[in-house]
Protein backbone atom coordinates (compact mmCIF):
# COMPACT_ATOMS: atom_id res chain seq x y z
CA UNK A 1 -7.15 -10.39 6.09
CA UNK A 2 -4.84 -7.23 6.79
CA UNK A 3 -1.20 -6.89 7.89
CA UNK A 4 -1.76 -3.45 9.57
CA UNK A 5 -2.82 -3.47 13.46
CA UNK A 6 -3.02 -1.48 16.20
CA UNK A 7 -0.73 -1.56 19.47
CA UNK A 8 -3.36 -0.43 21.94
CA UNK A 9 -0.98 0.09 24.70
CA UNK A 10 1.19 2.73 22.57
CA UNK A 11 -2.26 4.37 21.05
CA UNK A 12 -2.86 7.80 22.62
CA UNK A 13 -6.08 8.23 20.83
CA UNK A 14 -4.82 11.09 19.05
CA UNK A 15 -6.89 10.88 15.77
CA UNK A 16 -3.82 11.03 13.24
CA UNK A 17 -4.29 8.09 11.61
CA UNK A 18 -8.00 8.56 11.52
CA UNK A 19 -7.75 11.62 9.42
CA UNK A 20 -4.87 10.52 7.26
CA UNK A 21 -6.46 6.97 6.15
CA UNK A 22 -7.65 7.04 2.93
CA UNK A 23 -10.56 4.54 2.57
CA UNK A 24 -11.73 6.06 6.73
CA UNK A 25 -10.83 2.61 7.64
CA UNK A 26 -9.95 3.75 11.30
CA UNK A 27 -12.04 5.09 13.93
CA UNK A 28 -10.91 5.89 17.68
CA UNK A 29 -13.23 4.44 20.45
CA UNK A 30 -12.47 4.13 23.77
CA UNK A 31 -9.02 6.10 23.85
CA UNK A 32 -8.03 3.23 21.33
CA UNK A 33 -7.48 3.34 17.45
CA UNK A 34 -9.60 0.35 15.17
CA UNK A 35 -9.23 -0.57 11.79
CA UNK A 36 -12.53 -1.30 10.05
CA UNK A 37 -11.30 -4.86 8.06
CA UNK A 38 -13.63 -4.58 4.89
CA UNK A 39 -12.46 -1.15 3.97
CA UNK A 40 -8.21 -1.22 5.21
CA UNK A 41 -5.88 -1.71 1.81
CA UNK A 42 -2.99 -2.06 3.79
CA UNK A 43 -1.70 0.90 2.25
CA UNK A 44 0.84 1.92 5.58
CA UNK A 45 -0.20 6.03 5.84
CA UNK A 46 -1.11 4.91 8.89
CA UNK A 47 2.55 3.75 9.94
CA UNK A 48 3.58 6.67 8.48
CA UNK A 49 1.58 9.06 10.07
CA UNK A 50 0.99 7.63 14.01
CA UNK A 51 3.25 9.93 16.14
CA UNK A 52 3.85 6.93 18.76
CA UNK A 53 4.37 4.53 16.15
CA UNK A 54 1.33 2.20 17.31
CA UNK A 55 0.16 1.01 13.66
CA UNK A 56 2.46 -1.43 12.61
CA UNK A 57 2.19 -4.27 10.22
CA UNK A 58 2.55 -8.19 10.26
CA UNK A 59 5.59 -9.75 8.09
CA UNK A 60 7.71 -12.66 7.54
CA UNK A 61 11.40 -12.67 9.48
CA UNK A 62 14.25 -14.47 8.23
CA UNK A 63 13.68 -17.01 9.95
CA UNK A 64 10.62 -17.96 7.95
CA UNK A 65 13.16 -19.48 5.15
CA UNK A 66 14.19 -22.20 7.16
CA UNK A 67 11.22 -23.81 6.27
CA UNK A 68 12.06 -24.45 2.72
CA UNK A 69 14.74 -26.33 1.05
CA UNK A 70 16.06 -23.67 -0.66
CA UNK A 71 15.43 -19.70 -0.39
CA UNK A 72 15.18 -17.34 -3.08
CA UNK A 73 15.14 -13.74 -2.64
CA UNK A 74 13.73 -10.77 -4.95
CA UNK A 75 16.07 -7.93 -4.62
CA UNK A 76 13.96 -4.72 -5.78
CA UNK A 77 15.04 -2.00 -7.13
CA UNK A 78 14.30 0.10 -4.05
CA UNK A 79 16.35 -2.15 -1.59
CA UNK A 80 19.38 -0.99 -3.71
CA UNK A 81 17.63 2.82 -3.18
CA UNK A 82 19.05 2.05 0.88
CA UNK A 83 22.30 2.22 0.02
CA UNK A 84 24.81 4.67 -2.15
CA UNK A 85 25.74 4.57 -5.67
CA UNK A 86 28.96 3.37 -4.55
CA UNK A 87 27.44 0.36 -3.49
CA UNK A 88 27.52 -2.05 -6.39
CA UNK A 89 24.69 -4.23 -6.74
CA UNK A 90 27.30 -7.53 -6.39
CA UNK A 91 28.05 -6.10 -3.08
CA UNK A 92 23.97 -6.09 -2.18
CA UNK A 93 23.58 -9.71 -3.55
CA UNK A 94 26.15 -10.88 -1.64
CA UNK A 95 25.34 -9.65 1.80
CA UNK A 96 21.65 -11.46 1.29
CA UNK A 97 23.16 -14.66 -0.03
CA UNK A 98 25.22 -14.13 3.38
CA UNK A 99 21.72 -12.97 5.08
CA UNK A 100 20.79 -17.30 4.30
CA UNK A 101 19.33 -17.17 1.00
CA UNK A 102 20.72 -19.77 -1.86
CA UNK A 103 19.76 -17.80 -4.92
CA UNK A 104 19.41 -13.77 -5.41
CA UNK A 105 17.14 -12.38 -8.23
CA UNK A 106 17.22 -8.94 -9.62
CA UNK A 107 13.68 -7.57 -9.78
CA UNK A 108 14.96 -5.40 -12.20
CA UNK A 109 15.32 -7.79 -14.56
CA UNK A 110 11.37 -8.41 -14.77
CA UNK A 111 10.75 -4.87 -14.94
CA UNK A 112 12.02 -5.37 -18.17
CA UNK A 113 10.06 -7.85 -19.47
CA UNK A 114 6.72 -6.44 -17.77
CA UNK A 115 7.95 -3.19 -18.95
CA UNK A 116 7.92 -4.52 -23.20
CA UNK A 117 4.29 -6.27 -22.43
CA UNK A 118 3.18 -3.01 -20.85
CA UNK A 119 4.12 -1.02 -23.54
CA UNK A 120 2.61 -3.79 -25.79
CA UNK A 121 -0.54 -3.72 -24.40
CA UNK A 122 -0.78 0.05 -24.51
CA UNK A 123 0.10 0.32 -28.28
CA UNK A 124 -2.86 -1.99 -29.08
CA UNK A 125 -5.84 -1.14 -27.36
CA UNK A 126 -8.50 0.10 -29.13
CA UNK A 127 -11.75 0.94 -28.61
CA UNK A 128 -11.88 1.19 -24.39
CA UNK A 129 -11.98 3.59 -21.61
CA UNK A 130 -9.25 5.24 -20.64
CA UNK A 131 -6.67 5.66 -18.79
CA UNK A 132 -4.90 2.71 -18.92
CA UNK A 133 -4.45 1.93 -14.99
CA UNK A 134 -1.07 0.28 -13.78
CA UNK A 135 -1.51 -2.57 -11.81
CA UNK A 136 2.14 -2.20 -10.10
CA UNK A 137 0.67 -1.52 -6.57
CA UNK A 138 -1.23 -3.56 -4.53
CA UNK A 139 -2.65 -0.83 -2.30
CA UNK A 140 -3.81 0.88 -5.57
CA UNK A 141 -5.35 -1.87 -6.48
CA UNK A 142 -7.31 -2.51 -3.29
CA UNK A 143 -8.13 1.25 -3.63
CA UNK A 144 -9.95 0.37 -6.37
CA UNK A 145 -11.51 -2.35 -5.13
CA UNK A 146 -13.44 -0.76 -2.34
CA UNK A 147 -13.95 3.18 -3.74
CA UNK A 148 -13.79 2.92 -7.02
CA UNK A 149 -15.00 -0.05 -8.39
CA UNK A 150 -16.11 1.10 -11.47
CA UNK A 151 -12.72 1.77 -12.38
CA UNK A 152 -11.72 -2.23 -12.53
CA UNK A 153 -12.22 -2.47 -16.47
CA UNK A 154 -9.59 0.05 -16.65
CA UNK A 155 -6.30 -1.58 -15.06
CA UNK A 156 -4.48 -3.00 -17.04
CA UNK A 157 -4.27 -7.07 -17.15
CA UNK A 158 -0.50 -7.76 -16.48
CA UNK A 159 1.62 -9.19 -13.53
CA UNK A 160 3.79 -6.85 -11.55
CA UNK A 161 7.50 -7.74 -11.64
CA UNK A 162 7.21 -9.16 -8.11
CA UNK A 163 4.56 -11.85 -8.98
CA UNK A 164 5.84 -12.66 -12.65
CA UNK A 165 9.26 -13.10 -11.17
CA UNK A 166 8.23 -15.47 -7.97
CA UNK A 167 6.36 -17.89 -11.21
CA UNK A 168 9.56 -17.94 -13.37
CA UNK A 169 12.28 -18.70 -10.71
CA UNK A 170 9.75 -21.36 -8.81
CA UNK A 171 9.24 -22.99 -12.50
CA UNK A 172 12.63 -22.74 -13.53
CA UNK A 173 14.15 -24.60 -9.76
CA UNK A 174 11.37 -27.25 -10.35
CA UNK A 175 12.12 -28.17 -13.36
CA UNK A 176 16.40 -28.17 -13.58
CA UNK A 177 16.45 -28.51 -9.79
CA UNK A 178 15.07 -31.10 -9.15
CA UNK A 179 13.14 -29.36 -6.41
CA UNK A 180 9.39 -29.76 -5.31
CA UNK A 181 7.61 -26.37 -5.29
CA UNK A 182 6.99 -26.75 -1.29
CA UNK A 183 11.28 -27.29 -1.09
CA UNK A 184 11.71 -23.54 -2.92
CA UNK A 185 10.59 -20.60 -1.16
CA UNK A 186 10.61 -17.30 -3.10
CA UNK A 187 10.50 -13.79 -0.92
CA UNK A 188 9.78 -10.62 -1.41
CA UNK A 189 12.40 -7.81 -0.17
CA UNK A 190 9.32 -5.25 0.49
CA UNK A 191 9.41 -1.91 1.19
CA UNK A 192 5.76 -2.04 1.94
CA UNK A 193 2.89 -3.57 3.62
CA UNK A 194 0.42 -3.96 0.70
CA UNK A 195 2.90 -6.62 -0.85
CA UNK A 196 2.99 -9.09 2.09
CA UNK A 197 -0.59 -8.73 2.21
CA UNK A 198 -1.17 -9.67 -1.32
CA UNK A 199 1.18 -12.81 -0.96
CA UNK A 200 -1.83 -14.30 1.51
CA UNK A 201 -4.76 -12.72 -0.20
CA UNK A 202 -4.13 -12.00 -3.76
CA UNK A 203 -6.26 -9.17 -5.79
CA UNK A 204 -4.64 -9.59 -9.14
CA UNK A 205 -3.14 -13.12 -9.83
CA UNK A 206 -4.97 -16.14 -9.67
CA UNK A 207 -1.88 -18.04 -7.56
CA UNK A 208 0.96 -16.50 -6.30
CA UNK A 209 4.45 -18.38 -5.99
CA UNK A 210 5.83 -16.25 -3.52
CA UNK A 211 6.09 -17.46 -0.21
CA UNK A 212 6.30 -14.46 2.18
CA UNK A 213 7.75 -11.03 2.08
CA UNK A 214 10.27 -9.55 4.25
CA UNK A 215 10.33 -5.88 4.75
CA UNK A 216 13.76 -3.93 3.96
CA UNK A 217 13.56 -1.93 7.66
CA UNK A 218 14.32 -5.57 8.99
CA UNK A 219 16.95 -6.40 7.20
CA UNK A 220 18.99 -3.18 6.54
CA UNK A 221 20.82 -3.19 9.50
CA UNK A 222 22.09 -6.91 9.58
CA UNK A 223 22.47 -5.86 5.64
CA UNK A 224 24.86 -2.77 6.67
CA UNK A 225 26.84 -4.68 8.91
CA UNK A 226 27.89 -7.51 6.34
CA UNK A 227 28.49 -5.25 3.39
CA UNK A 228 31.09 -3.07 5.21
CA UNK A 229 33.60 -6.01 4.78
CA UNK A 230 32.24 -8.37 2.04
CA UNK A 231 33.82 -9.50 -0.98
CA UNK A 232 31.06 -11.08 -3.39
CA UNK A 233 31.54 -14.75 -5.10
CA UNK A 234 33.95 -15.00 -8.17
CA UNK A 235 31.22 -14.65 -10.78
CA UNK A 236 28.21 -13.74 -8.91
CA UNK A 237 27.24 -11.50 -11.59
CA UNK A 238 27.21 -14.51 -14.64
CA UNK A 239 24.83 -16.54 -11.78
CA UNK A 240 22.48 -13.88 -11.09
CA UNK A 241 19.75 -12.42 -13.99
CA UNK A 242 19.93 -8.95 -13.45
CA UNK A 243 17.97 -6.12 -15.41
CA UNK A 244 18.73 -2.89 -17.19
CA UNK A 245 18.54 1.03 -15.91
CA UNK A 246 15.22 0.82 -17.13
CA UNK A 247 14.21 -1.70 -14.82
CA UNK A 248 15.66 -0.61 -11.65
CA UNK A 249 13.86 2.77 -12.26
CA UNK A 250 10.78 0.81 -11.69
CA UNK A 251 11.21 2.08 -8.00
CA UNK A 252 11.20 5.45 -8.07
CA UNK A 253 8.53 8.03 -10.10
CA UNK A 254 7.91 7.67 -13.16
CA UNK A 255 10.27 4.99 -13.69
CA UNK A 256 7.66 2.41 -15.09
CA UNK A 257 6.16 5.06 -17.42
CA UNK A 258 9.74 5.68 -19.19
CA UNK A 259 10.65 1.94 -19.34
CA UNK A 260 7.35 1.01 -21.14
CA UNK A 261 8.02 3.89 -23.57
CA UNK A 262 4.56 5.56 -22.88
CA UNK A 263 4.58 9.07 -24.37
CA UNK A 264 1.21 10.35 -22.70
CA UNK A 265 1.07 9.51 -18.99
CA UNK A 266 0.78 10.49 -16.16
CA UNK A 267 2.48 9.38 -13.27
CA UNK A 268 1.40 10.17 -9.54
CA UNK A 269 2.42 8.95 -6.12
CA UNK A 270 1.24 9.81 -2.67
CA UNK A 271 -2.06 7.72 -1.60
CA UNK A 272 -3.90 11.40 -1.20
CA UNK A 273 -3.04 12.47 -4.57
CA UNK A 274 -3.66 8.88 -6.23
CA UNK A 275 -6.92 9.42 -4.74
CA UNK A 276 -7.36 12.44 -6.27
CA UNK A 277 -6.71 11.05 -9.85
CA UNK A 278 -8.79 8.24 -9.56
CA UNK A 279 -11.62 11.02 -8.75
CA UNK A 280 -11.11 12.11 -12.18
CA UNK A 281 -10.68 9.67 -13.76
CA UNK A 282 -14.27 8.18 -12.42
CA UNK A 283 -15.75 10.75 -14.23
CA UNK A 284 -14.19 10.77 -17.26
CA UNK A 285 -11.91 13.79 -17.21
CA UNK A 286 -8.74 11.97 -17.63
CA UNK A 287 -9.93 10.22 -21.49
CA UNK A 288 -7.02 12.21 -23.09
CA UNK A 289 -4.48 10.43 -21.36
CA UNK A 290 -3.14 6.95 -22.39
CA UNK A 291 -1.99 5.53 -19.10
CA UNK A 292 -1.34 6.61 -15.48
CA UNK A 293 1.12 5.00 -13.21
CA UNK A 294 -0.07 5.16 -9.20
CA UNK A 295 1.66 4.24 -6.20
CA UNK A 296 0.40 4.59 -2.61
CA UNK A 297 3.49 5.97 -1.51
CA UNK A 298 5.18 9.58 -2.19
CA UNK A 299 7.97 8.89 -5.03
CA UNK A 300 7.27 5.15 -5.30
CA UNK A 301 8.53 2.36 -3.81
CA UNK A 302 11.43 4.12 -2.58
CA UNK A 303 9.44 6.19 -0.24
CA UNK A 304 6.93 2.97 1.40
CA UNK A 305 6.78 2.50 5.11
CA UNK A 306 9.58 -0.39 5.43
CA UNK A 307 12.04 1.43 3.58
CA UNK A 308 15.40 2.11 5.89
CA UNK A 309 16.42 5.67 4.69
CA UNK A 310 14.78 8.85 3.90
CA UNK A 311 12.62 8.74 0.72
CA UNK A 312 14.63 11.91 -0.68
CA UNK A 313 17.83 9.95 -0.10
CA UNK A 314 16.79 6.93 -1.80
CA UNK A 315 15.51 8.71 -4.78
CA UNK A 316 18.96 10.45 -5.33
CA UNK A 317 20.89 7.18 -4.44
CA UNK A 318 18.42 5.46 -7.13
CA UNK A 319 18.98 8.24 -9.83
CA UNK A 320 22.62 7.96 -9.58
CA UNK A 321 22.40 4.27 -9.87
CA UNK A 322 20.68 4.27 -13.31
CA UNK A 323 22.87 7.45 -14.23
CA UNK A 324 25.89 4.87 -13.88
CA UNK A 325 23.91 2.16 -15.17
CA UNK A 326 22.70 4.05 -18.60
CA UNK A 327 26.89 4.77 -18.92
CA UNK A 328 27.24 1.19 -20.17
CA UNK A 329 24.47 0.53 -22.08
CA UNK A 330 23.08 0.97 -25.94
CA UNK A 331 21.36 4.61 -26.07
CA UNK A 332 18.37 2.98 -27.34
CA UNK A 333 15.59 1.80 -24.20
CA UNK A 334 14.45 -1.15 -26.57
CA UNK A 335 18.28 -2.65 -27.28
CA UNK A 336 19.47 -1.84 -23.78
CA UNK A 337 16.57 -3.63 -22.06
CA UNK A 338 16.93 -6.34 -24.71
CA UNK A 339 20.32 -7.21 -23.75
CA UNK A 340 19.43 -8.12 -20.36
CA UNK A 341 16.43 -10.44 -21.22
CA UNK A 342 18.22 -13.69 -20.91
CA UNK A 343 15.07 -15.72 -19.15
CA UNK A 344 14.01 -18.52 -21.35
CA UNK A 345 10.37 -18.96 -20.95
CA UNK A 346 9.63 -15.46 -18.90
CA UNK A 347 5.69 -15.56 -18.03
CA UNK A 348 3.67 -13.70 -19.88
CA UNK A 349 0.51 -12.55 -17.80
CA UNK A 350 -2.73 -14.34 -19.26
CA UNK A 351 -2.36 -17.04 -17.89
CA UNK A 352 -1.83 -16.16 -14.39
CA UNK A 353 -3.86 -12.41 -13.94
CA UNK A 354 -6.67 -11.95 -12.04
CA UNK A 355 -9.81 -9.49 -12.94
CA UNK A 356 -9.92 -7.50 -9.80
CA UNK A 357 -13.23 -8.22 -8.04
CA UNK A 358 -15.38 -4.97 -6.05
CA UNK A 359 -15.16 -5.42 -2.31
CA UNK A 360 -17.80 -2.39 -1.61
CA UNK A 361 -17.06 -1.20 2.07
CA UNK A 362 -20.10 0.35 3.13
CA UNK A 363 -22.72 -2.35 3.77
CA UNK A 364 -25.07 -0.84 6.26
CA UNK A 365 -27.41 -4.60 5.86
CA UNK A 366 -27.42 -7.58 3.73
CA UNK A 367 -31.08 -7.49 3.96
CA UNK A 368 -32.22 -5.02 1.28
CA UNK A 369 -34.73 -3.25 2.43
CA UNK A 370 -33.37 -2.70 6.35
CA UNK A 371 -30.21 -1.06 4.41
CA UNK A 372 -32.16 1.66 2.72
CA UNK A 373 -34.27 2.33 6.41
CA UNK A 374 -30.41 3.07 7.64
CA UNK A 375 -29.79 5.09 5.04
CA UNK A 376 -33.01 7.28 5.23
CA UNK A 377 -31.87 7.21 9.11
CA UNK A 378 -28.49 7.90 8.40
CA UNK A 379 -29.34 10.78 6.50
CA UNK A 380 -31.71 12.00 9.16
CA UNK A 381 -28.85 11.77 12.32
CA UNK A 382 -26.07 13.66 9.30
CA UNK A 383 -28.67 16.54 9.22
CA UNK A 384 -28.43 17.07 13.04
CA UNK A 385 -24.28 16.97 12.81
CA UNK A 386 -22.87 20.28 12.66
CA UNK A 387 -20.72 19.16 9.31
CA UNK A 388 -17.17 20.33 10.72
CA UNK A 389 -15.39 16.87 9.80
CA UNK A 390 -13.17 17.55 12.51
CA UNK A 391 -12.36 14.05 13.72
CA UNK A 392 -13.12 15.33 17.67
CA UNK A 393 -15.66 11.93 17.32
CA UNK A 394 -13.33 9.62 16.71
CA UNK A 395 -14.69 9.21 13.32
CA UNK A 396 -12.78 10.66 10.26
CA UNK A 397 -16.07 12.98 9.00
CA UNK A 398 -19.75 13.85 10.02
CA UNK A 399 -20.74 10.78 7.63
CA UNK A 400 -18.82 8.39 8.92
CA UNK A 401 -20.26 9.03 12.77
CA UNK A 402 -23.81 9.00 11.06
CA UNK A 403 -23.10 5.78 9.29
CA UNK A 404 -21.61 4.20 12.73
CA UNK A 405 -24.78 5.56 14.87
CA UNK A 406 -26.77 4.13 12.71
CA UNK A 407 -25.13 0.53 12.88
CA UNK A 408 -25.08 0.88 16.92
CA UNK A 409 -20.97 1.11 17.07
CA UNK A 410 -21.72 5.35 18.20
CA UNK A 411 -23.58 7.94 19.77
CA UNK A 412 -24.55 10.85 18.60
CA UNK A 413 -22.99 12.45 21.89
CA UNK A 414 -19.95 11.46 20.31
CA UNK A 415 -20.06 14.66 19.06
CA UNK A 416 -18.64 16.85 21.09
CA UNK A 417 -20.61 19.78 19.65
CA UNK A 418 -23.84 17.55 19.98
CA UNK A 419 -22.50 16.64 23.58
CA UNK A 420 -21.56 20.47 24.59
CA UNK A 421 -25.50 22.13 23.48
CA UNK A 422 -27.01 18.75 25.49
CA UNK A 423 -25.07 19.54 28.81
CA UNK A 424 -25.78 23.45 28.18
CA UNK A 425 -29.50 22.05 27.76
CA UNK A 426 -28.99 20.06 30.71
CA UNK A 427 -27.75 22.90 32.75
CA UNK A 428 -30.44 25.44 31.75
CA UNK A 429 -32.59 22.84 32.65
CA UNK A 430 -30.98 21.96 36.53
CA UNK A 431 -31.34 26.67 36.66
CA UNK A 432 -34.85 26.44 36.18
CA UNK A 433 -35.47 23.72 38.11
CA UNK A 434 -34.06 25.31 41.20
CA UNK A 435 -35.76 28.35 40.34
CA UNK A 436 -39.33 26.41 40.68
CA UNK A 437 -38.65 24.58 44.11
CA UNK A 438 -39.31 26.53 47.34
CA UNK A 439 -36.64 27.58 49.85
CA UNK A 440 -36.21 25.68 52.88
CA UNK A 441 -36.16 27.59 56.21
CA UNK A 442 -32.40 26.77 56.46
CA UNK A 443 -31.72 27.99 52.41
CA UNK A 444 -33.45 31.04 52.90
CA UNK A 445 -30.83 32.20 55.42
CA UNK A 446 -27.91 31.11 53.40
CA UNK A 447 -29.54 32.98 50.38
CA UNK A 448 -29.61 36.56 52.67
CA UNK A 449 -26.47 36.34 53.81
């Protein structure tokens, strides 16, 4: 199950996405772009790389809520990255509670807690591999899942703020409510594909509570035009739990590293550079390092595919958020993010995590032994490619064509360096053949004059 898709009729065939997807989950065959479903993490470089904007991905609208009682939404930290500093979080709340929802919840707030059981976690294991892996993104996680399995022991075992958040509101409007759990409906404010994804088919907890995710791009405008005017609620701030500095950094780089306190981390965003760390860190060259916080996209959440403004923007309008932010609280991280944890009963994550599972995305047979004939063939039709990688095929690299030959979706004239020596053969071939058949009468006089 994937949220990313293809518009064929805006595809030029251009090959942009093929070379820019980092699990070659895209080929181009007949004009047309295709996404290869086992190996696709819903990671969005596609949407952010097709030049005519024909990847796109599947999410819920607002009008999704209106099949629940009563709506909550998850305001993350990188929603309030769309607009200025200026723009006070009340003013945010409002305009969704305006937007249809009944109930707003700061994300940042659970960033806290996450934050303390992160830093927890880190301070008392012993004995393991490391780096410690964050489990914060989804499309990391699926990254995992189908290139470097062998990695799974290594992330770490706790909710992300989205998912811990969605179980604690749902539990607490059940219980003091009065409500049924199909009556509340909890959604994600995303600012990226991976998340809605993981709502339907989860990789790291055993059941989410949230029912849907809607993407920031879709609401920012109806969000811009209600702000401009709006005065928020008497009180809104004393109804809604809202988090510390240290939790709204949570959406920008680095910001989960300095909330959990980790000293020696590393933090990395950018799906070609996350794949470049988890490179090294599959072969042990990394062991020095405690833990490493990944995201997909370049600076964090602020700069994933749904976002509204530019990611540069929204890391400055983020930065000067917790700059104002840090003004009014204790100096120390521990007492500030301490005097936001109001929750009573927050989740803690063992009850609710789940160990990610290997989804291995090259499967050439189920049967055994026909698998390792494709491979022997496989290696056979890679010899004969001329090893360019230069996505001409429709296939991101020379392996990936060998690997689709060999399962009958290619040709190995799909190469156009293959195809160019064959028609060169072809025409030598059509020279000398006309060289071997006798003249006609009629030929003969064309030839002379």
């Amino acid at each position: 199950m994937h949220s990313v898709h293809v518009i064929r009729e805006a595809c030029n065939g251009c090959v942009a996405c093929v070379k820019y997807c980092p699990t070659e989950a895209i080929r181009v065959r007949n004009g047309k772009a295709e996404i290869i479903a086992t190996r696709c993490i819903d990671c969005g470089e596609c949407i952010r790389r097709c030049p005519t904007h024909a990847m796109t991905a599947t999410v819920d609208t607002l009008e999704a809520t209106q099949n629940y009682t009563y709506n909550v939404a998850l305001a993350a930290p990188s929603l309030y990255a769309q607009f200025p500093a200026g723009v006070k979080r009340e003013v945010i709340w409002q305009g969704l509670k305006l937007l249809g929802f009944d109930e707003i919840f700061d994300l940042s707030a659970a960033g806290d807690y996450i934050s303390q059981e992160i830093e927890s976690y880190v301070k008392s294991y012993i004995g393991g591999r490391k780096p410690i892996i964050s489990s914060a993104c989804p499309a990391v996680l699926r990254l995992i899942q189908v290139k470097f399995p062998e990695l799974i022991q290594q992330v770490i075992p706790i909710l992300s703020p989205g998912e811990a958040a969605a179980i604690y509101v749902k539990k607490r409007l059940c219980s003091k409510n009065n409500l049924s759990e199909k009556q509340v409906g909890v959604w994600f404010i995303t600012p990226c594909p991976a998340k809605g994804i993981n709502i339907r088919q989860s990789v790291d907890v055993k059941h989410t509570e949230l029912a849907g995710s809607i993407s920031e791009s879709s609401i920012y405008g109806e969000l811009i035009r209600i702000i401009h005017d709006v005065i928020p609620e008497e009180n809104l701030t004393q109804t809604i739990t809202t988090g510390s500095s240290y939790g709204v950094g949570w959406g920008s780089n680095g910001g989960e590293i300095t909330a959990a306190g980790i000293e020696n981390a590393v933090s990395v965003q950018g799906v070609s550079d996350v794949f470049a760390v988890l490179e090294e860190i599959s072969m042990n060259k990394m062991n020095d390092v405690d833990f490493v916080e990944l995201y997909s996209c370049g600076g964090g959440c602020v700069g994933g595919p749904f976002v509204a403004v530019n990611r540069f923007v929204g890391e400055k309008n983020l930065k000067l958020r917790i700059r104002n932010l840090k003004k009014q609280e204790p100096v120390d991280r521990r007492e500030a993010m301490q005097a936001c944890m109001t929750c009573t009963g927050f989740p803690t994550s063992e009850e609710y995590v789940k160990i990610l599972q290997p989804r291995p995305m090259m499967q050439l047979d189920e049967d055994i032994n026909v698998a390792m004939e494709k491979l022997e063939k496989m290696d056979e039709v890679l010899n004969t490619l001329p090893g360019l990688d230069c996505g001409a095929c429709g296939a991101p690299n020379c392996q990936c064509l060998a690997e689709d030959i060999v399962q009958g979706k290619a040709f190995e004239t799909d190469c156009i360096f293959i195809l160019r020596a064959r028609v060169k053969e072809f025409a030598r071939g059509m020279i000398e053949l006309s060289t071997q058949i006798p003249l006609t009468g009629t030929e003969e006089e064309a030839k002379e004059d």
